[in-house]
PDB file of N, CA and C in Angstrom:
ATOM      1  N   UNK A   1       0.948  49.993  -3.222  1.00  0.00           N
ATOM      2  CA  UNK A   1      -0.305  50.578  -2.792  1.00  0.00           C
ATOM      3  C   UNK A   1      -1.307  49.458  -2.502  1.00  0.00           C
ATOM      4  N   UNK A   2      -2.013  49.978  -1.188  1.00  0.00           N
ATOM      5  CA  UNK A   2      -2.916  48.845  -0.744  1.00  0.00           C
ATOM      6  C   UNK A   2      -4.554  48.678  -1.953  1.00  0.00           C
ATOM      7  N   UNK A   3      -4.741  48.113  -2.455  1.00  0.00           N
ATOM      8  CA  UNK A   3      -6.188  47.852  -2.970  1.00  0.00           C
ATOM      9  C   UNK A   3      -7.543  48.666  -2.287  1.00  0.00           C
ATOM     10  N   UNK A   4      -8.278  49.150  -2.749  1.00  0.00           N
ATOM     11  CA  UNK A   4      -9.548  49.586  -2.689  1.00  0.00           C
ATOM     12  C   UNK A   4     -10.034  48.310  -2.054  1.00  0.00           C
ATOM     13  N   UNK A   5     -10.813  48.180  -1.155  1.00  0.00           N
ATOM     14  CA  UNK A   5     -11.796  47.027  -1.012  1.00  0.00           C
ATOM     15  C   UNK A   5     -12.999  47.825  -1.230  1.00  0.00           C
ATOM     16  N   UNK A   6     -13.994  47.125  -1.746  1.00  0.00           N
ATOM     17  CA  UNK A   6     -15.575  47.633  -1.980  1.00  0.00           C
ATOM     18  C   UNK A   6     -16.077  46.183  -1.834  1.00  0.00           C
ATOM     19  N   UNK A   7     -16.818  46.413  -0.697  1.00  0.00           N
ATOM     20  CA  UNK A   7     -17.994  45.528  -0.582  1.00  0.00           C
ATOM     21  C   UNK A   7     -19.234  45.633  -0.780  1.00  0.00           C
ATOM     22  N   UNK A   8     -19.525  45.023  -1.592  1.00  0.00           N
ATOM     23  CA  UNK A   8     -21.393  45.057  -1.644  1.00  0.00           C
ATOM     24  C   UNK A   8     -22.210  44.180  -1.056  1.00  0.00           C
ATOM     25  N   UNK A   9     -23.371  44.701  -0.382  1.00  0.00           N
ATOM     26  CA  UNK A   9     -24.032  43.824   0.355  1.00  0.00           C
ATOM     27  C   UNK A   9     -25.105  42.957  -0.747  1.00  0.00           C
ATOM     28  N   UNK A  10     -25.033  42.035  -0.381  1.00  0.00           N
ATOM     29  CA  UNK A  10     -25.717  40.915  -1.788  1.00  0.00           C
ATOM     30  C   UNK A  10     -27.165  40.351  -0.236  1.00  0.00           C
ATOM     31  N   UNK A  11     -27.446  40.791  -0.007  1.00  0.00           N
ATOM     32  CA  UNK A  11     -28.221  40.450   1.414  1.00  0.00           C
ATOM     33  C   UNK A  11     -29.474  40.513   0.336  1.00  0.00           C
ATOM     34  N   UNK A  12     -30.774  40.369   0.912  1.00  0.00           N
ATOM     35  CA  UNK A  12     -32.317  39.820   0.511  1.00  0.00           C
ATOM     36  C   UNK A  12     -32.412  41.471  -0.001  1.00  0.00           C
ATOM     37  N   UNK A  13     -32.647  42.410   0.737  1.00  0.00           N
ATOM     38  CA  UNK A  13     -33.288  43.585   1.072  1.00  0.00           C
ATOM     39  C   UNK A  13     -32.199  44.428   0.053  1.00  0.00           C
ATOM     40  N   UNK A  14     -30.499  44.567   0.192  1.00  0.00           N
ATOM     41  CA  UNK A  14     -29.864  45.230  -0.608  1.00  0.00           C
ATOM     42  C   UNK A  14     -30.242  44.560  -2.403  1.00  0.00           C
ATOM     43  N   UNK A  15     -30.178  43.471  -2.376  1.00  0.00           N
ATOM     44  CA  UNK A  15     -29.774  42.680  -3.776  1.00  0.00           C
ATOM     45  C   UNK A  15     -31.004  43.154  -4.606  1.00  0.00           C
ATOM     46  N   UNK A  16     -32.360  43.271  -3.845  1.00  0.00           N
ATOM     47  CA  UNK A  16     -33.441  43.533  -4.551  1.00  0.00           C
ATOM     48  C   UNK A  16     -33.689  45.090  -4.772  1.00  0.00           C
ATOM     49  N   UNK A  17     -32.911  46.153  -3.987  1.00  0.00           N
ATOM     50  CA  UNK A  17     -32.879  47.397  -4.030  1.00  0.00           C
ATOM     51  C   UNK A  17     -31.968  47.947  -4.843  1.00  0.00           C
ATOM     52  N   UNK A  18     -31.295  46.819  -5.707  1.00  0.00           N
ATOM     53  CA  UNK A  18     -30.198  47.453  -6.455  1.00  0.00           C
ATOM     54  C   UNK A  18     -28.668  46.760  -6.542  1.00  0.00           C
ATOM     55  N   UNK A  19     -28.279  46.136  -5.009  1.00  0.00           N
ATOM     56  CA  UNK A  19     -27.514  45.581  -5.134  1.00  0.00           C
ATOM     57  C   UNK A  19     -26.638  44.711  -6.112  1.00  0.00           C
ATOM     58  N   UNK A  20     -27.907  44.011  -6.835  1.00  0.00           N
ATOM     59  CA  UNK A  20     -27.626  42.795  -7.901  1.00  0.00           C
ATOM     60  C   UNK A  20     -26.460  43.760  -8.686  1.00  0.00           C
ATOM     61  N   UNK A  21     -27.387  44.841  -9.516  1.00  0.00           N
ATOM     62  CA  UNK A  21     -27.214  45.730 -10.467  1.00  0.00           C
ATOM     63  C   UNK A  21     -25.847  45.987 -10.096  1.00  0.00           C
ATOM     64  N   UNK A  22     -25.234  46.517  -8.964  1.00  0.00           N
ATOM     65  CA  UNK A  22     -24.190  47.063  -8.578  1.00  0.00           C
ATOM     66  C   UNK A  22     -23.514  46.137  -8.816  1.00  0.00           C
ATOM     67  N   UNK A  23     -23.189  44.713  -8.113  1.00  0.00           N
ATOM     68  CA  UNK A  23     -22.331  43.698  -8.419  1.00  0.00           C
ATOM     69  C   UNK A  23     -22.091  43.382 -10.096  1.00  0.00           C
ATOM     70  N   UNK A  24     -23.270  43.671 -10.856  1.00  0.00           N
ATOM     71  CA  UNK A  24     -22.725  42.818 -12.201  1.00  0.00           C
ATOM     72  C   UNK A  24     -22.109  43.973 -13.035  1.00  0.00           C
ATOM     73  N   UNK A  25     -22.321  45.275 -12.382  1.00  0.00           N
ATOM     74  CA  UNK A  25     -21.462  46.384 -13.145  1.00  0.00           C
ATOM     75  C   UNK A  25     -20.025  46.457 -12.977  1.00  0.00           C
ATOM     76  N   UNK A  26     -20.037  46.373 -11.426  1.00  0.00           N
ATOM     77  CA  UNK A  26     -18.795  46.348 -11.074  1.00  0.00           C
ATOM     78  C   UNK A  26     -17.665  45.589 -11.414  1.00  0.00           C
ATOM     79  N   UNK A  27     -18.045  44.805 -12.032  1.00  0.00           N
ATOM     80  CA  UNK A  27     -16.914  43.535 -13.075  1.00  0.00           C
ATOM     81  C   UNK A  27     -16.452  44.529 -13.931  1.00  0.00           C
ATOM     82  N   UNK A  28     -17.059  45.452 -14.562  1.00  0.00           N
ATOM     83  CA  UNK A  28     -16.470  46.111 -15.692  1.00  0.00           C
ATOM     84  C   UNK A  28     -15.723  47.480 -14.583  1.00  0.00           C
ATOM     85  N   UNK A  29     -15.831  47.665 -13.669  1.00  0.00           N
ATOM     86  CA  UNK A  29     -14.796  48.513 -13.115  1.00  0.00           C
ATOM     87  C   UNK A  29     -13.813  47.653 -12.717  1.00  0.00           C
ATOM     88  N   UNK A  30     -14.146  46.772 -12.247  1.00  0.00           N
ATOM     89  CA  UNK A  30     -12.457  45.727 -12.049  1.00  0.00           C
ATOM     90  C   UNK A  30     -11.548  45.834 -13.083  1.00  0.00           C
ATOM     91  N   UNK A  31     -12.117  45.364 -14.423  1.00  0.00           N
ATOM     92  CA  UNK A  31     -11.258  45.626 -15.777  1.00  0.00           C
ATOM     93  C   UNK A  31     -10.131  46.595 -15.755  1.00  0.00           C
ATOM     94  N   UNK A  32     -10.907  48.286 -15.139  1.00  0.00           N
ATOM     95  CA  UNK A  32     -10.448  49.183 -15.285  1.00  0.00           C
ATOM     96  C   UNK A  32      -9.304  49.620 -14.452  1.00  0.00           C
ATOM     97  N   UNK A  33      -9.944  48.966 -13.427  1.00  0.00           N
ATOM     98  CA  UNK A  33      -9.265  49.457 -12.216  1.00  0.00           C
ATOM     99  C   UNK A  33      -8.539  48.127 -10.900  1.00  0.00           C
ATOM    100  N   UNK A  34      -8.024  46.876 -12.280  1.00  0.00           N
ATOM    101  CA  UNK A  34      -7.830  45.619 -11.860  1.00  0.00           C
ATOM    102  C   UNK A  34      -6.756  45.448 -10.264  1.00  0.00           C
ATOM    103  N   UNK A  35      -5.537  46.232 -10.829  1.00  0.00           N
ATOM    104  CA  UNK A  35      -4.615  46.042  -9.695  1.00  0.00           C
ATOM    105  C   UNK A  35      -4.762  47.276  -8.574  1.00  0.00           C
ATOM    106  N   UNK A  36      -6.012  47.847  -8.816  1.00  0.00           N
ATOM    107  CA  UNK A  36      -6.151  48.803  -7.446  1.00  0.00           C
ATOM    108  C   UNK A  36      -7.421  48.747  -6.408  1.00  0.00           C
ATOM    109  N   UNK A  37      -8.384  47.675  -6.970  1.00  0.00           N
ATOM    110  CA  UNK A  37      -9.742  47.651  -6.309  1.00  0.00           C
ATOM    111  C   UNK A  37     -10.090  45.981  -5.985  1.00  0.00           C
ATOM    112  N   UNK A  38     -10.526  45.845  -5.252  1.00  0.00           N
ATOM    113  CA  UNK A  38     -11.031  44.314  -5.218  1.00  0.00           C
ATOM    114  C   UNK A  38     -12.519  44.438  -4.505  1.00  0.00           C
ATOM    115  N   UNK A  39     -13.060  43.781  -5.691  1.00  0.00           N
ATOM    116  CA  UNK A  39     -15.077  43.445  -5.388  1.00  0.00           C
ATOM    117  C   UNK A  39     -15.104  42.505  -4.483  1.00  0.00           C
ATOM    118  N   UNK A  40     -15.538  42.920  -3.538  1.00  0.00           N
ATOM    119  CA  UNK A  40     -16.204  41.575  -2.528  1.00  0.00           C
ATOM    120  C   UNK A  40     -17.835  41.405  -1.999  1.00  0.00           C
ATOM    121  N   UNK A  41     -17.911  40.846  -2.613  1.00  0.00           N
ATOM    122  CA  UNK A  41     -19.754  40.756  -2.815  1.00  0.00           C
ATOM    123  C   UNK A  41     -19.633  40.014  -1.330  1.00  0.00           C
ATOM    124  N   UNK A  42     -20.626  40.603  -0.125  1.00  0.00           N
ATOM    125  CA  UNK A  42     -20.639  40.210   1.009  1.00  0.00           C
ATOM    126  C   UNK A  42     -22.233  39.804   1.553  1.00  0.00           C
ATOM    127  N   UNK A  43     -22.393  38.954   1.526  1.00  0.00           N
ATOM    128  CA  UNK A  43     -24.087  38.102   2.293  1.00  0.00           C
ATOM    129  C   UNK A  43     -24.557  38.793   2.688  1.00  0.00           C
ATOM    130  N   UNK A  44     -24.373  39.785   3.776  1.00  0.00           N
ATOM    131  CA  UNK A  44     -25.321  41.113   4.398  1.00  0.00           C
ATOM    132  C   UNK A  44     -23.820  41.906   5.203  1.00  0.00           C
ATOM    133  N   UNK A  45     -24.044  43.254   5.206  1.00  0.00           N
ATOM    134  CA  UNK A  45     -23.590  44.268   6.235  1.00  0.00           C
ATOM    135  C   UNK A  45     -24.023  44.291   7.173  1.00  0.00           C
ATOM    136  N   UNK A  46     -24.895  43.852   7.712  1.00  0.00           N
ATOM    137  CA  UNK A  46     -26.176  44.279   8.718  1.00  0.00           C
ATOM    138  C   UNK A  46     -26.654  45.468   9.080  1.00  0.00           C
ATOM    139  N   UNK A  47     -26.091  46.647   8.337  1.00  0.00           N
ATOM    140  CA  UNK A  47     -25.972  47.834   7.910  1.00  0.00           C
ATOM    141  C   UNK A  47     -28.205  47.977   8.404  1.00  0.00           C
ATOM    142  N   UNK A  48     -28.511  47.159   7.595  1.00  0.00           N
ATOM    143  CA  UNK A  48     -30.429  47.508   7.680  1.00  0.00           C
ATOM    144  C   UNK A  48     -30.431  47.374   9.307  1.00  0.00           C
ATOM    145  N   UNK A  49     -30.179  46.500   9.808  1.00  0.00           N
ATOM    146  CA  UNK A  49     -30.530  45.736  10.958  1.00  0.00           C
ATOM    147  C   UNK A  49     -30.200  46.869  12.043  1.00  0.00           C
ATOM    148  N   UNK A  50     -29.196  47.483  12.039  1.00  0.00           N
ATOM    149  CA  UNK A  50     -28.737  47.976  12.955  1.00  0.00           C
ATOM    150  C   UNK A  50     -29.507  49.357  13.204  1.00  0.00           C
ATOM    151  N   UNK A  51     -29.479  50.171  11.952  1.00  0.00           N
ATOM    152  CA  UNK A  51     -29.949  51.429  12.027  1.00  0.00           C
ATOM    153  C   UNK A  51     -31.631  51.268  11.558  1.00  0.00           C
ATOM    154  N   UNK A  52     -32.122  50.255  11.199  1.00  0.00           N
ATOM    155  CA  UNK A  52     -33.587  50.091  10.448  1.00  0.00           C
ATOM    156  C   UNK A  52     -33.911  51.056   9.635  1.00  0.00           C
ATOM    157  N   UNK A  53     -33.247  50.785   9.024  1.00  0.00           N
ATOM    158  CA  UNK A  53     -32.821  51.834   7.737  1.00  0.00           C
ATOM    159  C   UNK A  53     -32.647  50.844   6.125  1.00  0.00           C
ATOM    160  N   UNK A  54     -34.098  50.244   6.178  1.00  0.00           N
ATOM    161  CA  UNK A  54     -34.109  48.893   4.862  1.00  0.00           C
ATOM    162  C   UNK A  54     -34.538  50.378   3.566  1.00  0.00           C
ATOM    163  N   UNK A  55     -34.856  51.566   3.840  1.00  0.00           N
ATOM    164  CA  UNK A  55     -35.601  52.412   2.865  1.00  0.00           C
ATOM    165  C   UNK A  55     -33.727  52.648   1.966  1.00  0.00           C
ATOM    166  N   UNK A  56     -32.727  52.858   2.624  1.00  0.00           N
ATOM    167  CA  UNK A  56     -31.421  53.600   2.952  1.00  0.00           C
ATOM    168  C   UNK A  56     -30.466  51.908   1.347  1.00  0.00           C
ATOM    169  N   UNK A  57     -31.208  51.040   1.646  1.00  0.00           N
ATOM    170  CA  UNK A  57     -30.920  50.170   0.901  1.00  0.00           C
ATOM    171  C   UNK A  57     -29.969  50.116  -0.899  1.00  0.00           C
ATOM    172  N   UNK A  58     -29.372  49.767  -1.533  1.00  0.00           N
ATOM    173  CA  UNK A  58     -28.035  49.042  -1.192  1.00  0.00           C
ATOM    174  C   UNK A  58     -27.541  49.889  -0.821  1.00  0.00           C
ATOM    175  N   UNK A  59     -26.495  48.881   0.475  1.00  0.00           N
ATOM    176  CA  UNK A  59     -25.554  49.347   1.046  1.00  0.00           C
ATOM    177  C   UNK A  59     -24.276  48.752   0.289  1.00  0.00           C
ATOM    178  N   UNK A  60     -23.009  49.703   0.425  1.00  0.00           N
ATOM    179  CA  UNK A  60     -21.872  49.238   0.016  1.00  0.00           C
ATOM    180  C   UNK A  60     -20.415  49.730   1.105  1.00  0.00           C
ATOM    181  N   UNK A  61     -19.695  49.404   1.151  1.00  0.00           N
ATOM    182  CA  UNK A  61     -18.679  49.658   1.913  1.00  0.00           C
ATOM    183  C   UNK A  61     -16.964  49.864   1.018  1.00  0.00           C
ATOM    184  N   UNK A  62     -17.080  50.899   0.625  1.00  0.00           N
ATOM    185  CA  UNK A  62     -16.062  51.422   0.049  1.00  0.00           C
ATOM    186  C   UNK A  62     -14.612  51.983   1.120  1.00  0.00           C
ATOM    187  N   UNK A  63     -13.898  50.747   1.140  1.00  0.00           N
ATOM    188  CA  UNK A  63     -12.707  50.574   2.729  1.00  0.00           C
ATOM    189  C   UNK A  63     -13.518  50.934   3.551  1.00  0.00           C
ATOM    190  N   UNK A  64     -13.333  51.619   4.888  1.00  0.00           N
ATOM    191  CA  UNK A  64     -14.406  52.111   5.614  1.00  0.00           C
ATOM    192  C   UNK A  64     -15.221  53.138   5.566  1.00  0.00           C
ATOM    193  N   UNK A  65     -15.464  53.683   4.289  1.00  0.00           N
ATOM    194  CA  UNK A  65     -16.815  54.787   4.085  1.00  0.00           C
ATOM    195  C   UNK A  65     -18.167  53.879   3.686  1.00  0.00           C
ATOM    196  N   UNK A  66     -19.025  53.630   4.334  1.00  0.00           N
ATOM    197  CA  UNK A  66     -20.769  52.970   3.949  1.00  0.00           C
ATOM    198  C   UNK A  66     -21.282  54.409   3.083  1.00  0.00           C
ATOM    199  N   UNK A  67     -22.077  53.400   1.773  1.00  0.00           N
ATOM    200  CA  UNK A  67     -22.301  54.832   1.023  1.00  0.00           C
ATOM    201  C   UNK A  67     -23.803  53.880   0.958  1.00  0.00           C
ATOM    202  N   UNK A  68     -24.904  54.310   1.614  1.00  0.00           N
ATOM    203  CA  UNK A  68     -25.987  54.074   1.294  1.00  0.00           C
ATOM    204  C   UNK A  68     -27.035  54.300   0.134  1.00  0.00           C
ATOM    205  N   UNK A  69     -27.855  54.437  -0.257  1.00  0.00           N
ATOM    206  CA  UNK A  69     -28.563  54.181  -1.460  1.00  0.00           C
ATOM    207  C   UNK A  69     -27.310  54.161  -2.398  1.00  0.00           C
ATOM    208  N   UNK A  70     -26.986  53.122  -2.391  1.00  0.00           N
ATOM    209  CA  UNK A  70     -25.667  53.418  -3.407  1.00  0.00           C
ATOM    210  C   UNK A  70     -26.299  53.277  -4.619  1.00  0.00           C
ATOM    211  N   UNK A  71     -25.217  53.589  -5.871  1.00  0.00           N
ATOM    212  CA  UNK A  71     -25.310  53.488  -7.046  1.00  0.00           C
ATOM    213  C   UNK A  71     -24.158  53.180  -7.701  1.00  0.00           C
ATOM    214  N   UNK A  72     -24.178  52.749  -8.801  1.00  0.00           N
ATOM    215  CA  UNK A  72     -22.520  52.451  -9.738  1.00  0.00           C
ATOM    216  C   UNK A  72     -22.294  54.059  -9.480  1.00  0.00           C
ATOM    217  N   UNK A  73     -22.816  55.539  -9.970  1.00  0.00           N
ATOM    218  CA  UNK A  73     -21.848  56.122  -9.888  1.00  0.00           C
ATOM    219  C   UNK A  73     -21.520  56.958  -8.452  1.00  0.00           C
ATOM    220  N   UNK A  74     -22.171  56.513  -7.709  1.00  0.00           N
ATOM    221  CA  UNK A  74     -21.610  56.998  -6.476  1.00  0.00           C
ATOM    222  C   UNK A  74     -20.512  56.276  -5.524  1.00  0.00           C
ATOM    223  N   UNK A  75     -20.640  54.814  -6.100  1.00  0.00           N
ATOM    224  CA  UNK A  75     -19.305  54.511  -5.520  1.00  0.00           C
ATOM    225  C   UNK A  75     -18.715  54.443  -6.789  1.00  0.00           C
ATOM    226  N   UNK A  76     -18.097  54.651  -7.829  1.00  0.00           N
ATOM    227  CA  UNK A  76     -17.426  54.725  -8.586  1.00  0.00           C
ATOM    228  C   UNK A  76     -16.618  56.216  -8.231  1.00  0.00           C
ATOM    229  N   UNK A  77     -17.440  56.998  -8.413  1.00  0.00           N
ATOM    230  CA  UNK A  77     -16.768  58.714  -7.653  1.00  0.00           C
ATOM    231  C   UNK A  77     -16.349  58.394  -6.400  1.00  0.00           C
ATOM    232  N   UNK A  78     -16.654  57.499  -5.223  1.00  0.00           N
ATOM    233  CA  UNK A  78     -16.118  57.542  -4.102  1.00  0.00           C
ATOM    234  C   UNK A  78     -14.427  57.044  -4.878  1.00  0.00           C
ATOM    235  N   UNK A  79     -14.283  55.970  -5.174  1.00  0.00           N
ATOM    236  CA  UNK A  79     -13.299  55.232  -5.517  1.00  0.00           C
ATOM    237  C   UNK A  79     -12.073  55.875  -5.954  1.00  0.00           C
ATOM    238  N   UNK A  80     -12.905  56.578  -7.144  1.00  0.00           N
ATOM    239  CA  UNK A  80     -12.084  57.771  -8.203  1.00  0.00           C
ATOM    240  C   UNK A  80     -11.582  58.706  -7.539  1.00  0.00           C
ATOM    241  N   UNK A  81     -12.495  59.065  -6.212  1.00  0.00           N
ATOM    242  CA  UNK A  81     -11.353  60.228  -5.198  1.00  0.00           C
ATOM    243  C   UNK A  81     -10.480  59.702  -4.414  1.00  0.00           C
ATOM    244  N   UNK A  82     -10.454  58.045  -3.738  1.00  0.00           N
ATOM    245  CA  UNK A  82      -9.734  57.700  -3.277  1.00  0.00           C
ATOM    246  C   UNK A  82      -8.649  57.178  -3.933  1.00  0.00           C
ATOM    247  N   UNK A  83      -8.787  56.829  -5.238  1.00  0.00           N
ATOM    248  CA  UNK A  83      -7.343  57.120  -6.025  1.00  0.00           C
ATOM    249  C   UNK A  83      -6.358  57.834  -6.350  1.00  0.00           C
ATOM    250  N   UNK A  84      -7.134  59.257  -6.620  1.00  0.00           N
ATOM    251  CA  UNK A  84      -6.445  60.377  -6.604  1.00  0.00           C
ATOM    252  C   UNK A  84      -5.621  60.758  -5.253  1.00  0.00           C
ATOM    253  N   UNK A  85      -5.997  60.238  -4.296  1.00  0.00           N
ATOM    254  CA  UNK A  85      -5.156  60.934  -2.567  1.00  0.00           C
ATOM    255  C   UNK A  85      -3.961  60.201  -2.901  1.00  0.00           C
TER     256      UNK A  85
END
């Protein structure tokens, strides 16, 4: 089975909206979920830029679903359903 990728945007605008928070949690879902997910903390999505959508802030990219105002448990539930398929 291929790995989860989840990217978080670590950009100016995500990191201060939450982003940080998301990255240093997410170590403790790696633990959990070591040989099925891989964290990739990414410089920017350009996710703001494109849609000007800095309010919409952290962005994350769970394989190809963008889950905006993210949170640990909203991509954690994204994840948790894409395990189950």
């Amino acid at each position: 089975m291929e790995k989860i990728k989840v990217k978080i945007c670590q950009g100016t605008t995500c990191f201060v909206m939450g982003g940080s928070v998301i990255k240093a949690i997410m170590d403790t879902l790696t633990e959990k979920y070591a040989d099925k997910i891989e964290i990739i903390p990414v410089r920017c999505l350009e996710v703001c830029h494109e849609n000007d959508s800095f309010s919409k802030a952290p962005y994350v990219y769970v394989d190809d679903e963008l889950v905006s105002d993210a949170s640990i448990e909203k991509v954690t539930s994204l994840i948790e359903s894409k395990l189950q398929k």
